[in-house]
Protein backbone atom coordinates (compact mmCIF):
# COMPACT_ATOMS: atom_id res chain seq x y z
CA UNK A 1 96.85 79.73 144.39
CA UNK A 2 100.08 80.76 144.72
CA UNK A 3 101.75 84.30 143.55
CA UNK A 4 103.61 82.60 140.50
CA UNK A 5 100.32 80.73 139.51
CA UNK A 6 98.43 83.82 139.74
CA UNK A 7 100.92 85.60 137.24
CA UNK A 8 100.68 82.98 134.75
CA UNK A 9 97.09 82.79 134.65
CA UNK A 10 96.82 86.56 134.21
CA UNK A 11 99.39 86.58 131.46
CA UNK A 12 97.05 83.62 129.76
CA UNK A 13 94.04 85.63 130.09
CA UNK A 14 95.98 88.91 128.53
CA UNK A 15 97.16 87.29 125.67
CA UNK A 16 94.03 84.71 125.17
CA UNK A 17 92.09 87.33 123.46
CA UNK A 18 94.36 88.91 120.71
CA UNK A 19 95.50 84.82 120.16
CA UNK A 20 91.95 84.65 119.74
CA UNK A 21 90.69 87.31 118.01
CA UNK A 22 88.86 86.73 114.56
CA UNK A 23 91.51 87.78 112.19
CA UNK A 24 90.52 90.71 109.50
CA UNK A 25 89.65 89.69 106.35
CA UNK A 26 91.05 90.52 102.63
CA UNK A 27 89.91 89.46 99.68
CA UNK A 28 92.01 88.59 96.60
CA UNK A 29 90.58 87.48 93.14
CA UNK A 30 93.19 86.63 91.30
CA UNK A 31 94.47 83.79 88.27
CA UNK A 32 95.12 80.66 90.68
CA UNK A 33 94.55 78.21 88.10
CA UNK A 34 95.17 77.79 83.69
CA UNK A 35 97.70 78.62 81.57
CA UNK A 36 98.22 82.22 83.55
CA UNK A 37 98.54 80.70 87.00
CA UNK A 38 102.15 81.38 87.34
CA UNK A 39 100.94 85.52 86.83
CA UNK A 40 98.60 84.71 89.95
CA UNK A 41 100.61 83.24 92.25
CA UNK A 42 103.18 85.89 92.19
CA UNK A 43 100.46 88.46 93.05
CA UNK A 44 99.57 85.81 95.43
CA UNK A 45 103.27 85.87 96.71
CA UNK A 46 103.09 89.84 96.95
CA UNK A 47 99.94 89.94 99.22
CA UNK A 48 101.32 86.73 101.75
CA UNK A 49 104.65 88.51 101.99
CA UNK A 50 102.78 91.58 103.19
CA UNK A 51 100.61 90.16 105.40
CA UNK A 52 103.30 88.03 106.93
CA UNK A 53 105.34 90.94 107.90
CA UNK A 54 102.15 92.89 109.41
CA UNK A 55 101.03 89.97 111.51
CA UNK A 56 104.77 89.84 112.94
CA UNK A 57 104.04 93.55 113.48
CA UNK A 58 101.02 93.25 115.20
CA UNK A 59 98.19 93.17 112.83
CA UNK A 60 96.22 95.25 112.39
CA UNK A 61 93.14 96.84 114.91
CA UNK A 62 94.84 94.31 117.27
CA UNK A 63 93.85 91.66 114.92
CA UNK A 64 95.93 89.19 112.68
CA UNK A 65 94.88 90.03 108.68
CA UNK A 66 94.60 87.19 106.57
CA UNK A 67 93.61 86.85 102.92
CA UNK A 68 90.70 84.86 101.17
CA UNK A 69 91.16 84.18 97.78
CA UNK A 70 88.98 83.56 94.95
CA UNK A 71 90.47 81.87 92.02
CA UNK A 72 89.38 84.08 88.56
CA UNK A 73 90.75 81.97 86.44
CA UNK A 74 91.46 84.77 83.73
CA UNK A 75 87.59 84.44 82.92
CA UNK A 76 84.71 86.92 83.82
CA UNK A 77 82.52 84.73 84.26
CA UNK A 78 84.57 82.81 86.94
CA UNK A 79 85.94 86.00 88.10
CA UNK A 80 82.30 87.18 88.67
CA UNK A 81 81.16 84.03 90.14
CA UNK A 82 84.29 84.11 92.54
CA UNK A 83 83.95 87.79 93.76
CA UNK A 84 80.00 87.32 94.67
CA UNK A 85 81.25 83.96 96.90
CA UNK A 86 84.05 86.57 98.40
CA UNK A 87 81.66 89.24 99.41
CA UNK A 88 78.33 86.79 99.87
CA UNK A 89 79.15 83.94 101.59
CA UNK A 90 83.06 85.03 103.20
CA UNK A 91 81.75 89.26 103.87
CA UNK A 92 85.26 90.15 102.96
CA UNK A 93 85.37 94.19 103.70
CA UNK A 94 87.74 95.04 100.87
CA UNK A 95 89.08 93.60 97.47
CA UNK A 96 92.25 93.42 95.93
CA UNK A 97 92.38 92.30 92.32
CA UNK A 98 91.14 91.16 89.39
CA UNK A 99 94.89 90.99 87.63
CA UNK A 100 93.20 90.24 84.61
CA UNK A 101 91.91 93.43 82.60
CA UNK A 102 88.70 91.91 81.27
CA UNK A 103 87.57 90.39 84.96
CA UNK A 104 88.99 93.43 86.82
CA UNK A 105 86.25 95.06 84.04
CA UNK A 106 83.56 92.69 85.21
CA UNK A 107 83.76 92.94 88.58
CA UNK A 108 83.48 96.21 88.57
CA UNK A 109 79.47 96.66 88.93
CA UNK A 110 79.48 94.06 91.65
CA UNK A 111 81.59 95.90 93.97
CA UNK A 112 79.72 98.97 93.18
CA UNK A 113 76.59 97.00 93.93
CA UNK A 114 77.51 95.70 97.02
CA UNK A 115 80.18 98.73 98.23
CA UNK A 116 83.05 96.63 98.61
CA UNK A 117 85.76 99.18 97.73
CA UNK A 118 87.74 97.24 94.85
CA UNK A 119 91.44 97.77 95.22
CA UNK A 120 93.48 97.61 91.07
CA UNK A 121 96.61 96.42 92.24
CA UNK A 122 97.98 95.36 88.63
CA UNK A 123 95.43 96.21 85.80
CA UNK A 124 96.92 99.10 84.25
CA UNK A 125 94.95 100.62 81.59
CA UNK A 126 93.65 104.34 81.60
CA UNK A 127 90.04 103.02 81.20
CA UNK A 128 89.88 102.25 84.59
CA UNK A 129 91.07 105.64 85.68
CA UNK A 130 88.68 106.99 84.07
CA UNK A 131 85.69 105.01 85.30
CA UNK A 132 87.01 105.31 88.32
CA UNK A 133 86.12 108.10 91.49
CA UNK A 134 84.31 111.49 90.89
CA UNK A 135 81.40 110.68 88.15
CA UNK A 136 82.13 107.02 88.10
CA UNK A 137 82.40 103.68 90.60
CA UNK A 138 83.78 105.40 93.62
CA UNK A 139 84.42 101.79 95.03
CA UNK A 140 87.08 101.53 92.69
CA UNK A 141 90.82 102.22 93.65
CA UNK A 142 93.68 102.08 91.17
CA UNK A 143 97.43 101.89 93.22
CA UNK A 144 99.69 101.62 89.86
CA UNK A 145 100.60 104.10 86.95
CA UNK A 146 98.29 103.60 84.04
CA UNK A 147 99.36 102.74 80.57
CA UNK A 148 99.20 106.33 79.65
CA UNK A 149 100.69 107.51 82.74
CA UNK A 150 104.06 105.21 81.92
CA UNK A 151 103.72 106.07 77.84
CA UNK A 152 103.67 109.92 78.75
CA UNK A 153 106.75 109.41 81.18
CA UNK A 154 108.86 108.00 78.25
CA UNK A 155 107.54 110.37 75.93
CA UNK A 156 108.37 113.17 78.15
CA UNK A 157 111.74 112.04 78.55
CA UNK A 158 112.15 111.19 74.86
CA UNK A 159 111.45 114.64 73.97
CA UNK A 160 113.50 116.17 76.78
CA UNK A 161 116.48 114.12 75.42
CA UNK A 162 115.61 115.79 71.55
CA UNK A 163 114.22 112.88 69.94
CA UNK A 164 111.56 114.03 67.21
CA UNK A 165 110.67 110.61 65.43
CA UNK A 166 109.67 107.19 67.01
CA UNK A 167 108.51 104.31 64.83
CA UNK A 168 106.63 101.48 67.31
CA UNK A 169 106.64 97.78 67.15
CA UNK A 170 104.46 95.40 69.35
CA UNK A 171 103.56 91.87 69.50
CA UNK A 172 99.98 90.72 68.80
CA UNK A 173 98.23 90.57 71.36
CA UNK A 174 95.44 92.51 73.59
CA UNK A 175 98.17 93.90 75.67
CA UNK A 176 100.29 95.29 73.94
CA UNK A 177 98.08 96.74 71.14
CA UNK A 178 96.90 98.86 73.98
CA UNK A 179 100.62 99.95 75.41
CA UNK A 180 101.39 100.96 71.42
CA UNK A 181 98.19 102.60 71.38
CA UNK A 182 98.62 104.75 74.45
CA UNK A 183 102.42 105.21 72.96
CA UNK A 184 101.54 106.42 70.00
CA UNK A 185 98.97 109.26 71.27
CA UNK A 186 101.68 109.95 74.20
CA UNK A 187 104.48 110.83 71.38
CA UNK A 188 101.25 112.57 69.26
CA UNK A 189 100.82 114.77 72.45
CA UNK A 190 104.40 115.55 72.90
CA UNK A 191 105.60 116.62 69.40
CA UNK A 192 107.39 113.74 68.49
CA UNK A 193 106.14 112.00 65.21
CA UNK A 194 105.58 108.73 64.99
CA UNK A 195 106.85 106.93 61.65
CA UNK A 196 105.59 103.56 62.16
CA UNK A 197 103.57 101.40 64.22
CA UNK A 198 104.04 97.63 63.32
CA UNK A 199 102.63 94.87 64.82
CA UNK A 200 104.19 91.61 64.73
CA UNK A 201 102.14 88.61 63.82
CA UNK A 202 102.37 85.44 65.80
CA UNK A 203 105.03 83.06 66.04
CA UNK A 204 106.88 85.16 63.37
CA UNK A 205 110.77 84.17 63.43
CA UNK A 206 112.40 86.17 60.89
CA UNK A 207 112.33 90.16 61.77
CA UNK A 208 114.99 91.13 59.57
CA UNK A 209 112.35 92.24 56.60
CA UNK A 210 110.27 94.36 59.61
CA UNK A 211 113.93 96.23 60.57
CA UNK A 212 114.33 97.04 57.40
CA UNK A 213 111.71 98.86 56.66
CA UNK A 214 111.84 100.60 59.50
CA UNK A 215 115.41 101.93 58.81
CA UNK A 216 114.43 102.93 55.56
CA UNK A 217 112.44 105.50 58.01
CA UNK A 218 115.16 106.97 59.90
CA UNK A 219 113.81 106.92 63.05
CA UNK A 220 115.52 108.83 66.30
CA UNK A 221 114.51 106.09 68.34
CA UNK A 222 112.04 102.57 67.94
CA UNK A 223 110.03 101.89 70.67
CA UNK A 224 109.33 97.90 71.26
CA UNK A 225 106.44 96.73 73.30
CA UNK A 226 107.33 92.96 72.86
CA UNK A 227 106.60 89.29 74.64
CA UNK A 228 107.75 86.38 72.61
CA UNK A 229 109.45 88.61 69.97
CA UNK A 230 111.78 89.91 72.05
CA UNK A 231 114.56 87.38 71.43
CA UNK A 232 114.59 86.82 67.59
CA UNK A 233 113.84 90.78 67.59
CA UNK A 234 117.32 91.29 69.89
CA UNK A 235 118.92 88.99 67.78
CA UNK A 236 118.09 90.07 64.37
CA UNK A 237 118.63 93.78 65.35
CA UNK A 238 122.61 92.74 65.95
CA UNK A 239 122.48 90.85 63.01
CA UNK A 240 121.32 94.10 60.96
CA UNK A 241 124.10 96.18 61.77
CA UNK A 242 121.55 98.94 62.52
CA UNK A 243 122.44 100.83 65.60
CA UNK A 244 119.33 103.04 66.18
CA UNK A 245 118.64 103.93 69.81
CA UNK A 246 115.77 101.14 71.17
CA UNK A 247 113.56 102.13 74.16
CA UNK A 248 110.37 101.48 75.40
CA UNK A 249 109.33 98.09 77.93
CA UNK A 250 112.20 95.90 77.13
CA UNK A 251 112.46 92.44 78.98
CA UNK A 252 116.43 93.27 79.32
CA UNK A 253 117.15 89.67 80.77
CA UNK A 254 116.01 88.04 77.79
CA UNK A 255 117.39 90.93 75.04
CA UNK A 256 120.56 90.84 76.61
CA UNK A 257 120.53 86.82 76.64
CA UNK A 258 119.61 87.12 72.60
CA UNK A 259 122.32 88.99 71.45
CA UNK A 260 126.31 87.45 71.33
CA UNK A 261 128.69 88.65 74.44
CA UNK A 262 130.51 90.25 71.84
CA UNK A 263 127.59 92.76 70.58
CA UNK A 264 127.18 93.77 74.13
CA UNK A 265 130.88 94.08 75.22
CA UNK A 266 131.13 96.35 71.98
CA UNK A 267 128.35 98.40 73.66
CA UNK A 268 125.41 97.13 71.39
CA UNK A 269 122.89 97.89 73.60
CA UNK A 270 124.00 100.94 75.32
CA UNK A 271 121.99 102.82 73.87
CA UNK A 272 118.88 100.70 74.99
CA UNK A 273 116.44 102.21 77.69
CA UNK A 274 113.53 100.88 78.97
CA UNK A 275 110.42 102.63 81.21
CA UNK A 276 109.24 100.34 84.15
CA UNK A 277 107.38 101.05 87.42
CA UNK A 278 109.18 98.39 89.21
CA UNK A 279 112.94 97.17 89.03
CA UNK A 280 115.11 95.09 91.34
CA UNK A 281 118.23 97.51 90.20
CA UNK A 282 116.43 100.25 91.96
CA UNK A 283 118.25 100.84 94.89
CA UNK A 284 116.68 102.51 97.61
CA UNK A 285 116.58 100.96 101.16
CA UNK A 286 113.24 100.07 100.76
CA UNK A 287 113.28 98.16 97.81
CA UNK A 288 115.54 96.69 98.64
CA UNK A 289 114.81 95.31 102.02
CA UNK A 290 111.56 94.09 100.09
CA UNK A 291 113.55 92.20 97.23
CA UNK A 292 115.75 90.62 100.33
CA UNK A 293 112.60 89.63 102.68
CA UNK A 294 110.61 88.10 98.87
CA UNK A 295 113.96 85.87 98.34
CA UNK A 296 114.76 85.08 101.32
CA UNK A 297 110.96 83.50 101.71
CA UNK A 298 110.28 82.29 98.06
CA UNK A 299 113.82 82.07 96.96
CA UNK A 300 113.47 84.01 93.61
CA UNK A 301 113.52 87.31 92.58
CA UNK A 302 110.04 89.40 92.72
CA UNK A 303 107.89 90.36 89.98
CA UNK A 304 106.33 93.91 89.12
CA UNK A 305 103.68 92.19 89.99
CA UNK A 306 104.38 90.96 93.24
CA UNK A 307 105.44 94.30 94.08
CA UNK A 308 102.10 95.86 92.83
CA UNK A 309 100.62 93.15 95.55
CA UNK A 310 102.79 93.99 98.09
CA UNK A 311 102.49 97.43 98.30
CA UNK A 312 98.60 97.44 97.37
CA UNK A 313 98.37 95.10 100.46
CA UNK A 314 100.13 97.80 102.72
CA UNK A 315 97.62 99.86 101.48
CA UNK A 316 94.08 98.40 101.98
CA UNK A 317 95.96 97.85 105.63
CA UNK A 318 97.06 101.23 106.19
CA UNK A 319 93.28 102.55 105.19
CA UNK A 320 91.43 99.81 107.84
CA UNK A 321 94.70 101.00 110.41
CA UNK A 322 93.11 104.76 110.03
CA UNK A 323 89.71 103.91 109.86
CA UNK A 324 90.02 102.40 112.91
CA UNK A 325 87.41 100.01 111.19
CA UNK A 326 86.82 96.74 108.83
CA UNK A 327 83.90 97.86 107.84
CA UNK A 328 83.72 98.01 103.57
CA UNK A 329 82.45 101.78 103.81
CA UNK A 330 84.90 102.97 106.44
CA UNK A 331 87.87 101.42 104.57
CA UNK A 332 86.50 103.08 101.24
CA UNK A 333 86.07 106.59 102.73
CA UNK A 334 90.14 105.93 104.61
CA UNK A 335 90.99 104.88 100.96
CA UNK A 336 90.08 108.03 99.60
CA UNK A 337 92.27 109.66 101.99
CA UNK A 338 95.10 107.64 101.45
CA UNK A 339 98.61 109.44 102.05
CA UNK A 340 101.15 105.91 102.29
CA UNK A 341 104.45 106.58 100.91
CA UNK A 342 105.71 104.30 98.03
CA UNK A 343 108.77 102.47 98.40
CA UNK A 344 109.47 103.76 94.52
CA UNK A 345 108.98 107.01 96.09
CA UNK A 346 106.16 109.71 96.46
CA UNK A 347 102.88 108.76 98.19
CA UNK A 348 99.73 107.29 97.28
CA UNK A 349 97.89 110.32 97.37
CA UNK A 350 94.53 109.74 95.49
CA UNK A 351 93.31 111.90 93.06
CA UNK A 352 89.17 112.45 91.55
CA UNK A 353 89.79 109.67 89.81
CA UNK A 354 90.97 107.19 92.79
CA UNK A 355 94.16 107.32 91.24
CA UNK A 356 97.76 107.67 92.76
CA UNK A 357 100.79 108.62 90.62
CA UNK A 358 104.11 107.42 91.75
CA UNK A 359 107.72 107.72 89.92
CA UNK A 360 108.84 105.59 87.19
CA UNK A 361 112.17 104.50 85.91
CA UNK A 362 114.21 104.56 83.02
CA UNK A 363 116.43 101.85 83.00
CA UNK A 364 119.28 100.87 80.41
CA UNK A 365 122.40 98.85 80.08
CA UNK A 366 125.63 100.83 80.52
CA UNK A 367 128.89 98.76 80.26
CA UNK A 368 127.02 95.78 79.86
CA UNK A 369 125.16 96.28 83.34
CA UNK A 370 122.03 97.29 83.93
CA UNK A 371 121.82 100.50 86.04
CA UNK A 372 118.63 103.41 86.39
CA UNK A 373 119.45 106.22 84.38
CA UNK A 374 116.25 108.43 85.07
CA UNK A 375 113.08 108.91 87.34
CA UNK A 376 110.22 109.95 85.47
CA UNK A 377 106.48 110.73 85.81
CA UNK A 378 105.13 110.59 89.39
């Protein structure tokens, strides 16, 4: 065998082994299919844009990581059904998931159960703070703010700015009667008094009745918590000629797109703010090297919750990385130890309660351009 053949051989047999290796497994259950797919796949997006730029990295224990998913459907029952198959049959080591609250509630016990540590990359509610860590399922990790975490931020900046009166309007559904809820207590705990909190029924187009009874109030500031109001609410606020300040988790793309070019170039809506964990207009190198790497492979703009599914990814990674392990209790203990910095900025640190706390923004449109005005909470 000659020198050159002897080289080539040896560089097969070096590289055969990582080319070989059996990859590290994640598991995802997440809404792959129904009316709520769309909400999946960019989670889905998230966690494969992740994963793509650790392989190219190097993996991870000198292993590719690759991600199993189990379609949830937006149904407990499914989403139960699919995390057993996940853990059972496909010994995944670690979960990400559920994306929606009521599965990411039933799966809860079964990761307990088996000790699967359950990574909540996107369910936001304080209830699984709470249940969560020291007392409760310490196989459960949450990686976002909570809905009282981002409710206290705006408060606290509310009251910072010398607003005393709020009055709160929502859309009906499970959501947001939750993010009004944890509004209204937030403003309760703060000293600011809340005048109002409406709820908008279904389909309703006409809002100018709702606006005015809420000026009648006088309120420093409303608060909106809207979906599919937030257009005929937009437009119907120009319409009123009421110019209260409007904050809360406004879908600017679509309240800006509501009102005329006129009402905005008059500075309409420069008064609006809005509190969000994740926006594009945030500008630091990381974010935006992320936003650049998500379009240049999907070729649209990320979610909040892609973002949630990208960095949550990083995470589970950066725990197995330290653990120096894939086993489900190794990566559960490294969780719990968990020091990654956030592209928002801070670090996941985790608390009792398996719960990090990273900044949030206030964002608002100044000169008819959207631009961060404040980071909050953290």
């Amino acid at each position: 065998m000659t020198l050159r053949m002897v080289l080539l051989t040896g560089c097969v047999l070096a590289f055969t082994p990582v080319l070989a290796a059996e990859p590290v497994r994640i598991g995802v259950t997440t809404i792959l299919s129904g009316q709520y797919a769309e909400r999946g796949q960019s989670e889905q997006y998230g966690v494969e844009l992740a994963l793509q730029r650790i392989n190219e990295a190097g993996g991870v224990l000198g292993r590719p990581v690759e991600a199993l998913y189990g379609d949830n459907a937006a149904d407990p029952a499914t989403g139960i059904a699919a995390t057993k198959r996940l853990i059972e049959e496909q010994h995944v080591p670690v979960l990400l998931g559920a994306l929606w609250t009521p599965v990411t509630h039933a799966i809860m016990p079964i990761v307990a159960e088996a000790k699967v540590p359950l990574v909540i990359d996107i369910s936001a509610g304080q209830d699984f703070v709470d249940a969560s860590g020291i007392g409760g399922n310490d196989y459960a990790f949450k990686t976002i703010p909570s809905d009282r975490d981002i409710a206290l931020a705006l408060m606290g900046w509310l009251k910072g700015r010398g607003v005393h009166s709020v009055a709160i309007v929502s859309d009906d559904n499970p959501f947001n009667h939750v993010n009004a809820d944890s509004m209204e207590k937030a403003a309760s705990a703060g000293g600011i008094k809340v005048l109002a909190n409406e709820t908008i029924a279904k389909d309703t187009k006409d809002l100018a009745p709702l606006l005015g009874q809420l000026k009648a109030l006088a309120p420093d500031q409303i608060v909106t918590l809207l979906g599919p109001s937030t257009a005929p609410f937009f437009r119907d606020f120009e319409q009123s000629g009421w110019r209260v300040p409007i904050t809360g988790r406004i879908d600017f793309s679509v309240a800006t797109g509501a009102v005329s070019p006129q009402f905005l170039e008059s500075g309409g809506l420069d008064d609006a703010t809005s509190v969000t964990v994740f926006n594009p207009l945030i500008e630091t190198p990381g974010v935006q090297d992320f936003i650049q790497a998500y379009r240049a492979k999907y070729g649209i703009m990320p979610t909040q919750r892609s973002f949630f599914a990208y960095e949550a990814t990083n995470l589970v990674v950066d725990a197995i990385r330290r653990a120096n392990s894939d086993k489900p209790e190794d990566i559960q203990r490294a969780l719990k130890t968990t020091t990654m910095p956030s592209l928002l900025g801070g670090t996941y640190a985790m608390d009792d309660h398996n719960h990090p706390h990273t900044p949030m923004q206030i964002v608002g449109v100044r000169g008819g351009k959207m631009s961060v005005i404040a980071l909050v909470g953290g």
